[in-house]
PDB file of N, CA and C in Angstrom:
ATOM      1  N   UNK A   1      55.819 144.550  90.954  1.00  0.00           N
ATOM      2  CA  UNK A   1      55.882 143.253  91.580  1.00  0.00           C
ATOM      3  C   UNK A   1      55.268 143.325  92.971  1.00  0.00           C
ATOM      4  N   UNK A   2      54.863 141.958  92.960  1.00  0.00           N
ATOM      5  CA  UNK A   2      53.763 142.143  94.593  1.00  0.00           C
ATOM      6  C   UNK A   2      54.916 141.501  95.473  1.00  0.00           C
ATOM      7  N   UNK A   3      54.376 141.723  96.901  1.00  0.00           N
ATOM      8  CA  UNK A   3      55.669 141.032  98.001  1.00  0.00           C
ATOM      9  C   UNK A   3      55.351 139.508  97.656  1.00  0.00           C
ATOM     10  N   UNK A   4      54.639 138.917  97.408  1.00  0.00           N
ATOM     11  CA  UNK A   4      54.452 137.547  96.945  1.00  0.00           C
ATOM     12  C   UNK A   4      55.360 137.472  95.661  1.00  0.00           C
ATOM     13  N   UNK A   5      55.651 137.948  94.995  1.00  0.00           N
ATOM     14  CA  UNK A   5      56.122 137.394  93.814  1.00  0.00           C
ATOM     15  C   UNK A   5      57.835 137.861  94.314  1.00  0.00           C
ATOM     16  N   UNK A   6      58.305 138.697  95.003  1.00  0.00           N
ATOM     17  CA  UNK A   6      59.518 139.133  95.487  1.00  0.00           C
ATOM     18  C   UNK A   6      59.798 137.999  95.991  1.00  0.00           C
ATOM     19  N   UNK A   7      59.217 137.480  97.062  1.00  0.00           N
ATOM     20  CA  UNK A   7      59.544 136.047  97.966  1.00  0.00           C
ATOM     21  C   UNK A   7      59.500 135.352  97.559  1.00  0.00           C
ATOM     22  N   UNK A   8      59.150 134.634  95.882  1.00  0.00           N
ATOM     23  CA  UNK A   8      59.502 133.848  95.499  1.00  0.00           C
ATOM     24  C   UNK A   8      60.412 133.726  94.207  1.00  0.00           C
ATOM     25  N   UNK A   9      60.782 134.804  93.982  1.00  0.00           N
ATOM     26  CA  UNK A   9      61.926 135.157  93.346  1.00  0.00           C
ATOM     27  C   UNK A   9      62.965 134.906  94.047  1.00  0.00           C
ATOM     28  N   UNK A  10      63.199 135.047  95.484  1.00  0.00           N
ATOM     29  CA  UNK A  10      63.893 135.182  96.181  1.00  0.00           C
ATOM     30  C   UNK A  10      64.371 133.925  96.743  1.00  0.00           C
ATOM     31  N   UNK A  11      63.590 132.869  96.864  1.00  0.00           N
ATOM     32  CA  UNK A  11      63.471 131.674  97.170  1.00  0.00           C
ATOM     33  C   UNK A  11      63.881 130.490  96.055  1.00  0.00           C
ATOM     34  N   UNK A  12      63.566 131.092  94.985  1.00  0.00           N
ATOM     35  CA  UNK A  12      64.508 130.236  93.472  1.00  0.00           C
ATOM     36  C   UNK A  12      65.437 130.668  93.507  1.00  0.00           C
ATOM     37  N   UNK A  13      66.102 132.022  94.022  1.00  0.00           N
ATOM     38  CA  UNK A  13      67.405 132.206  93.321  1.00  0.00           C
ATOM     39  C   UNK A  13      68.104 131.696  94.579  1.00  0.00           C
ATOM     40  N   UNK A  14      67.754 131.534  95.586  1.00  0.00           N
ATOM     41  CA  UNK A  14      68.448 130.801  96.783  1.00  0.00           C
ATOM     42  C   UNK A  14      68.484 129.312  96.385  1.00  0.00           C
ATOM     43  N   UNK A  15      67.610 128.457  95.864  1.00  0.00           N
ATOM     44  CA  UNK A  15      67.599 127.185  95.643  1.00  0.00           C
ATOM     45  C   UNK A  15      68.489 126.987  94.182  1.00  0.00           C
ATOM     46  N   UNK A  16      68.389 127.961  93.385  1.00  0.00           N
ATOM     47  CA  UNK A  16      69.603 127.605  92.162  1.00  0.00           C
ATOM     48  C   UNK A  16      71.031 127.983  92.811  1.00  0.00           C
ATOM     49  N   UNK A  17      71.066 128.918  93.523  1.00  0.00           N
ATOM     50  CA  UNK A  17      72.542 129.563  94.039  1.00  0.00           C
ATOM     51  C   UNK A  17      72.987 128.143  95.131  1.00  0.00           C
ATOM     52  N   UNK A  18      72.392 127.756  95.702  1.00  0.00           N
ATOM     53  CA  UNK A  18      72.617 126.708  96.724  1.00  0.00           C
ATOM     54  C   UNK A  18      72.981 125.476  95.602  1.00  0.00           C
ATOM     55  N   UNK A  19      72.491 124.765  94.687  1.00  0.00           N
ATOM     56  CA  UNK A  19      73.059 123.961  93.875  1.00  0.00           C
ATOM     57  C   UNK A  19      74.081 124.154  93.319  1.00  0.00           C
ATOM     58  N   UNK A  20      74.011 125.395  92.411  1.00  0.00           N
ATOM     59  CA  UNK A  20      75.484 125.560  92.051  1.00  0.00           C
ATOM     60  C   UNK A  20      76.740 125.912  92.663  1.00  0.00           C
ATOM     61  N   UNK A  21      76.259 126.764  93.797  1.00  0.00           N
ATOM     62  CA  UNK A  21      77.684 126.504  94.601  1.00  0.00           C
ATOM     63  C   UNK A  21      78.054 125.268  95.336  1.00  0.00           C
ATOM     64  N   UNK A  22      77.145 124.021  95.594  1.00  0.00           N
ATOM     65  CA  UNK A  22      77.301 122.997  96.169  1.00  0.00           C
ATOM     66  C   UNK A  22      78.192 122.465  94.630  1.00  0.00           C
ATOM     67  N   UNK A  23      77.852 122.166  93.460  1.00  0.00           N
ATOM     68  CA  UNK A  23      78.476 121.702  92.669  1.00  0.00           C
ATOM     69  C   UNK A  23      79.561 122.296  92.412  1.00  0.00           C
ATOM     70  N   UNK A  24      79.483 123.510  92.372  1.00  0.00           N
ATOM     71  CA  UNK A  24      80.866 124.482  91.597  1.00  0.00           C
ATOM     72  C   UNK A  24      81.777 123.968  93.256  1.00  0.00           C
ATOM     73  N   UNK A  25      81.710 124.249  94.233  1.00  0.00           N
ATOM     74  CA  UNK A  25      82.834 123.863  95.522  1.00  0.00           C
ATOM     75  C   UNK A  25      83.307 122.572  95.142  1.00  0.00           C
ATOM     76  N   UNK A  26      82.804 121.347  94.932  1.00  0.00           N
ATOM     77  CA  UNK A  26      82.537 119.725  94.629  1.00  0.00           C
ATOM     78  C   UNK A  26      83.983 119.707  93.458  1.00  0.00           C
ATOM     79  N   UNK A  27      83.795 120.511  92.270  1.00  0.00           N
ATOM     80  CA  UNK A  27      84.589 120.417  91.464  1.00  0.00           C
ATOM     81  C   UNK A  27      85.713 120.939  91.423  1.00  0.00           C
ATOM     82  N   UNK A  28      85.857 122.559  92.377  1.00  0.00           N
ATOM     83  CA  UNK A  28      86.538 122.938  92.753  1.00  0.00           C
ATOM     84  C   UNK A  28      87.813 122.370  93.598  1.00  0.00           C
ATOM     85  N   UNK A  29      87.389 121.731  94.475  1.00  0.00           N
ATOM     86  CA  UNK A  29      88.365 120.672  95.385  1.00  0.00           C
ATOM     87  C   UNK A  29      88.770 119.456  94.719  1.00  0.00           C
ATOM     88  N   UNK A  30      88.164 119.227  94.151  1.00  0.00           N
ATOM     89  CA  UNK A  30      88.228 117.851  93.449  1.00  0.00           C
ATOM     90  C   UNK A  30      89.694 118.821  92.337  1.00  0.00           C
ATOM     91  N   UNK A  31      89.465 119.204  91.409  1.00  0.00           N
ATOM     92  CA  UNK A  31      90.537 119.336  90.515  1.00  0.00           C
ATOM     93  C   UNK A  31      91.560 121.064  90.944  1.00  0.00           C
ATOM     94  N   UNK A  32      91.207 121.376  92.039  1.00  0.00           N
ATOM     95  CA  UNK A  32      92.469 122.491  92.782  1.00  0.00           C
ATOM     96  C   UNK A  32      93.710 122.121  92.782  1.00  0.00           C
ATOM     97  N   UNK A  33      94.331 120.699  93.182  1.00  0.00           N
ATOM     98  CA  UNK A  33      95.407 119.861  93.076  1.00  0.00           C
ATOM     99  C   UNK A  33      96.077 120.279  91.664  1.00  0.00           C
ATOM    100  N   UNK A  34      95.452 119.569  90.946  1.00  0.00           N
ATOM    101  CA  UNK A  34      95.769 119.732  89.549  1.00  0.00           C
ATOM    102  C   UNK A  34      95.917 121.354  88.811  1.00  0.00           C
ATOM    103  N   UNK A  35      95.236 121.922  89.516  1.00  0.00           N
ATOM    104  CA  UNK A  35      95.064 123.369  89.259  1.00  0.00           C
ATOM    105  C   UNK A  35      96.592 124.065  89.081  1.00  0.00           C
ATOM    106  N   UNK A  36      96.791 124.123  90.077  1.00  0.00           N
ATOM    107  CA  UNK A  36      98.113 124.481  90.683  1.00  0.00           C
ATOM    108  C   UNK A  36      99.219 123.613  90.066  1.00  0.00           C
ATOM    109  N   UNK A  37      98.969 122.409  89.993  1.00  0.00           N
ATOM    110  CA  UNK A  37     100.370 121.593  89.079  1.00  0.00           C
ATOM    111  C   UNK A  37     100.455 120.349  90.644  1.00  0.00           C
ATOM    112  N   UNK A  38      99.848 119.990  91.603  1.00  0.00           N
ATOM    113  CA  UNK A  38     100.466 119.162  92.310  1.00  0.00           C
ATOM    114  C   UNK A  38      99.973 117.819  91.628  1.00  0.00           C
ATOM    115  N   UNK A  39     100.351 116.453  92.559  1.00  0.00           N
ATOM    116  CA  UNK A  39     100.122 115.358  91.896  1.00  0.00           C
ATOM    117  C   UNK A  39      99.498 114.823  93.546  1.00  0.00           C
ATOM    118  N   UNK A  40      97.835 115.099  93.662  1.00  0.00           N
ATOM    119  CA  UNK A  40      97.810 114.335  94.874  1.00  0.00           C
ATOM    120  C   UNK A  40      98.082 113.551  95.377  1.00  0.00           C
ATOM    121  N   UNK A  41      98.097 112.454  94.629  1.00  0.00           N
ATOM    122  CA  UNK A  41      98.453 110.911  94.864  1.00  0.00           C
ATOM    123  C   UNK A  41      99.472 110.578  95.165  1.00  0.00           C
ATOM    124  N   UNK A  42     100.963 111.368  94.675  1.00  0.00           N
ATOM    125  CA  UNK A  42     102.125 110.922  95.289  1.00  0.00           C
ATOM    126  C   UNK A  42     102.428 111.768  96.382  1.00  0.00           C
ATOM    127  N   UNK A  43     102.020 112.728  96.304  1.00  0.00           N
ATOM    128  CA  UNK A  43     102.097 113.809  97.536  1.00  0.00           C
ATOM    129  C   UNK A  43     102.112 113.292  98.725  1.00  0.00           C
ATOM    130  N   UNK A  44     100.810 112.573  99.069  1.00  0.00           N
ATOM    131  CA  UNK A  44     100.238 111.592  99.323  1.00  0.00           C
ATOM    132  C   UNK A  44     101.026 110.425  99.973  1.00  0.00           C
ATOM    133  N   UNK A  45     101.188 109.895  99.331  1.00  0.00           N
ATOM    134  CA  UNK A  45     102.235 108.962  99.117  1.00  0.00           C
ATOM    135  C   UNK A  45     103.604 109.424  99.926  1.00  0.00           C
ATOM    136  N   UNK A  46     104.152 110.113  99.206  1.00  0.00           N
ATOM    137  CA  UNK A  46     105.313 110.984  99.816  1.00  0.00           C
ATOM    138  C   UNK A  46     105.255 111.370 101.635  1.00  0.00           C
ATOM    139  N   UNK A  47     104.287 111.924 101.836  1.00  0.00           N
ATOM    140  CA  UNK A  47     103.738 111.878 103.158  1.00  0.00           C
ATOM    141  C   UNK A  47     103.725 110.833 104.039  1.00  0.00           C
ATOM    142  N   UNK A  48     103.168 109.902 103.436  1.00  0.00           N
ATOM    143  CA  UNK A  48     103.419 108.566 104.316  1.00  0.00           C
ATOM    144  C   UNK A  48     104.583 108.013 104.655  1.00  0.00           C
ATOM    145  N   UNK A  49     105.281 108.278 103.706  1.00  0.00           N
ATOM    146  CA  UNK A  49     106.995 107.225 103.317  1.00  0.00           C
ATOM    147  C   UNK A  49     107.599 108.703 105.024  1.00  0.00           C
ATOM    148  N   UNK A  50     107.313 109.880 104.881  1.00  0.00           N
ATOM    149  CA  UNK A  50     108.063 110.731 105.270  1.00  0.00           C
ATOM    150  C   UNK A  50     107.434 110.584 107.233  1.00  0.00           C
ATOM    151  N   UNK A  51     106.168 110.120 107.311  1.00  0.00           N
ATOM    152  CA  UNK A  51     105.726 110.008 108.395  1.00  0.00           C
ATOM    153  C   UNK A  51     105.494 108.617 109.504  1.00  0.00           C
ATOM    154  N   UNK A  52     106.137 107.794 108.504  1.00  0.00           N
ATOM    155  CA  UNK A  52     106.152 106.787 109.109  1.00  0.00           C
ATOM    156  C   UNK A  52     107.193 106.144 110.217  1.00  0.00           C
ATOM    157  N   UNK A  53     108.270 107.215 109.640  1.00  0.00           N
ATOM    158  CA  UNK A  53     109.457 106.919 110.438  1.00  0.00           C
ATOM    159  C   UNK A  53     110.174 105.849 110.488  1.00  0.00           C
ATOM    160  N   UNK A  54     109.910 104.753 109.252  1.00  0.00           N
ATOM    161  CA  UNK A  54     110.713 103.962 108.483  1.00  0.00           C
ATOM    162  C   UNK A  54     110.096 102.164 109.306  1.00  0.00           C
ATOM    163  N   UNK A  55     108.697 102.712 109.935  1.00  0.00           N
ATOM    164  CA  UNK A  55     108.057 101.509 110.757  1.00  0.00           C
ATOM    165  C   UNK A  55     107.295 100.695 109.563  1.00  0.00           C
ATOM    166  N   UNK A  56     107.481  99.546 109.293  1.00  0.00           N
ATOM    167  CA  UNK A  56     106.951  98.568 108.440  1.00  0.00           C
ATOM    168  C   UNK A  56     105.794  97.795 108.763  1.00  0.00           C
ATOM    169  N   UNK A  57     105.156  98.068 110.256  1.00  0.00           N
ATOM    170  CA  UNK A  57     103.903  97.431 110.671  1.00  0.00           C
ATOM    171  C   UNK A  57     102.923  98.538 110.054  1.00  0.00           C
ATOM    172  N   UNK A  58     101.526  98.363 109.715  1.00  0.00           N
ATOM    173  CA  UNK A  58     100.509  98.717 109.288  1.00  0.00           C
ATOM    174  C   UNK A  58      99.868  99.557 110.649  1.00  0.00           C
ATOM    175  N   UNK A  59      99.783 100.863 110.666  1.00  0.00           N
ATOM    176  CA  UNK A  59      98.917 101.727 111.434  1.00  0.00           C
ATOM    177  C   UNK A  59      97.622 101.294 111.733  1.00  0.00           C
ATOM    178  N   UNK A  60      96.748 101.675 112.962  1.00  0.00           N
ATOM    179  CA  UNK A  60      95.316 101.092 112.867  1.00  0.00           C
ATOM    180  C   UNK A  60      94.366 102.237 111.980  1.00  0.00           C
ATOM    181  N   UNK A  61      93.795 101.447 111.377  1.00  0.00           N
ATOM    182  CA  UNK A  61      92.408 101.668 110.191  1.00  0.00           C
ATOM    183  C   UNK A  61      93.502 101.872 108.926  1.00  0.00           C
ATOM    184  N   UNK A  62      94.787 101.203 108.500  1.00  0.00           N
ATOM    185  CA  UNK A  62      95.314 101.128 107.685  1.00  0.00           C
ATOM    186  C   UNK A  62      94.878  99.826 107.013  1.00  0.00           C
ATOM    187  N   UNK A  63      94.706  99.818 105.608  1.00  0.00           N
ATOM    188  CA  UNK A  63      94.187  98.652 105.067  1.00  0.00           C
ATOM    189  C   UNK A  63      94.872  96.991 105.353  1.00  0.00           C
ATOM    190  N   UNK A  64      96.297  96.773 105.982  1.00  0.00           N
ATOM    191  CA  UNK A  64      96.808  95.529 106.563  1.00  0.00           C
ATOM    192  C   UNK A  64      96.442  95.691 108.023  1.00  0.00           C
ATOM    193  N   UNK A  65      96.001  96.640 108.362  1.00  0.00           N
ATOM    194  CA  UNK A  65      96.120  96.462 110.318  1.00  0.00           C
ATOM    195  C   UNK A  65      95.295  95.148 110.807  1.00  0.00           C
ATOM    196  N   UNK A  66      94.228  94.537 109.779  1.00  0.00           N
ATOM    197  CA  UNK A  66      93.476  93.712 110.680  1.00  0.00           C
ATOM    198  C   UNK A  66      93.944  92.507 109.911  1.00  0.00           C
ATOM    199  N   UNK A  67      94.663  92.028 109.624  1.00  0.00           N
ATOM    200  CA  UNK A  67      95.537  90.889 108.896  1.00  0.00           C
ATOM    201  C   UNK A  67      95.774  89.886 110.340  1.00  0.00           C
ATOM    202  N   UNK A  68      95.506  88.431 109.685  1.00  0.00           N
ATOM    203  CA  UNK A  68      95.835  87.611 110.991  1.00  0.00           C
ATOM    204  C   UNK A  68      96.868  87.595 110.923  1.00  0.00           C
ATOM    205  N   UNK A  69      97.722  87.691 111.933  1.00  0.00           N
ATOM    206  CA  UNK A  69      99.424  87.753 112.340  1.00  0.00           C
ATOM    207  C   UNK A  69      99.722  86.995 113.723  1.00  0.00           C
ATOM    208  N   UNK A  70     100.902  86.585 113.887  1.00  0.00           N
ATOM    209  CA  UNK A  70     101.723  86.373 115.346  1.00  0.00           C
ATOM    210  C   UNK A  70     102.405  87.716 115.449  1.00  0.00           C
ATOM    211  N   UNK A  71     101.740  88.217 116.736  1.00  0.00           N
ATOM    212  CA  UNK A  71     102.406  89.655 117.359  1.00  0.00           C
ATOM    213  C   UNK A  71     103.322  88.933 118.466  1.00  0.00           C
ATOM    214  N   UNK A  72     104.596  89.580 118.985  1.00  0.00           N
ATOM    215  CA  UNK A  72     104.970  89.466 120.089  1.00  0.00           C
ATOM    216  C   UNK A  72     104.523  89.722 121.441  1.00  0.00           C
ATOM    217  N   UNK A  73     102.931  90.629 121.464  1.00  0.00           N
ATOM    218  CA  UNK A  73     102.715  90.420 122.253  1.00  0.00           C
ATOM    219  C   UNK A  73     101.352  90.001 122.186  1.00  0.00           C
ATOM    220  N   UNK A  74     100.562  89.491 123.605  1.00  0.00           N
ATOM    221  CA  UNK A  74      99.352  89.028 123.935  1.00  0.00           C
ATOM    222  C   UNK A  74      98.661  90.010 124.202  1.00  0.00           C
ATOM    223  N   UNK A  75      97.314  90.145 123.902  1.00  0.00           N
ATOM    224  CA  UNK A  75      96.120  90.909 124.877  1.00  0.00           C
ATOM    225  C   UNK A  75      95.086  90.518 124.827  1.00  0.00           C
ATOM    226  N   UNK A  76      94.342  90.714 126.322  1.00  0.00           N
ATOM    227  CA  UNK A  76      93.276  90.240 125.810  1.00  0.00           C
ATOM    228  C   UNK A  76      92.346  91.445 126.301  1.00  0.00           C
ATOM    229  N   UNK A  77      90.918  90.917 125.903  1.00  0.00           N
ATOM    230  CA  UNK A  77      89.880  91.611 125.956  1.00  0.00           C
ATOM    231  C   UNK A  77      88.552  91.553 126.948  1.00  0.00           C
TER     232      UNK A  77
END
């Protein structure tokens, strides 16, 4: 083999190794949850109920935070 044909041996197996570990990581995280036996979604879930500290207003970038409401208080901008 010539150094030309080494360097590009070398250069496909970097461009197939780079796809498949981009995909194989992708799937990896995606179904690890499940792997193990957890249930992300209520976990999840569970987390919130446990971190909220029993507050019933919507956090900001929570999907109700930008809801038109009467707040008790004023601000302006």
């Amino acid at each position: 083999m010539t150094t030309e044909e080494v360097g590009a041996n070398m250069a496909a197996a970097y461009a197939i190794s780079y796809v498949l570990s981009s995909v194989g990581i992708i799937l990896l995280i995606r179904d690890l949850p499940r792997i193990f036996g957890f249930d992300a979604v209520a976990d999840a879930k569970r987390a919130e109920a446990d971190f909220c500290g029993g507050a019933t207003h919507p956090v900001p970038g929570a999907p109700g935070a930008l809801s038109m409401g009467f707040y008790s208080y004023d601000l302006r901008a």
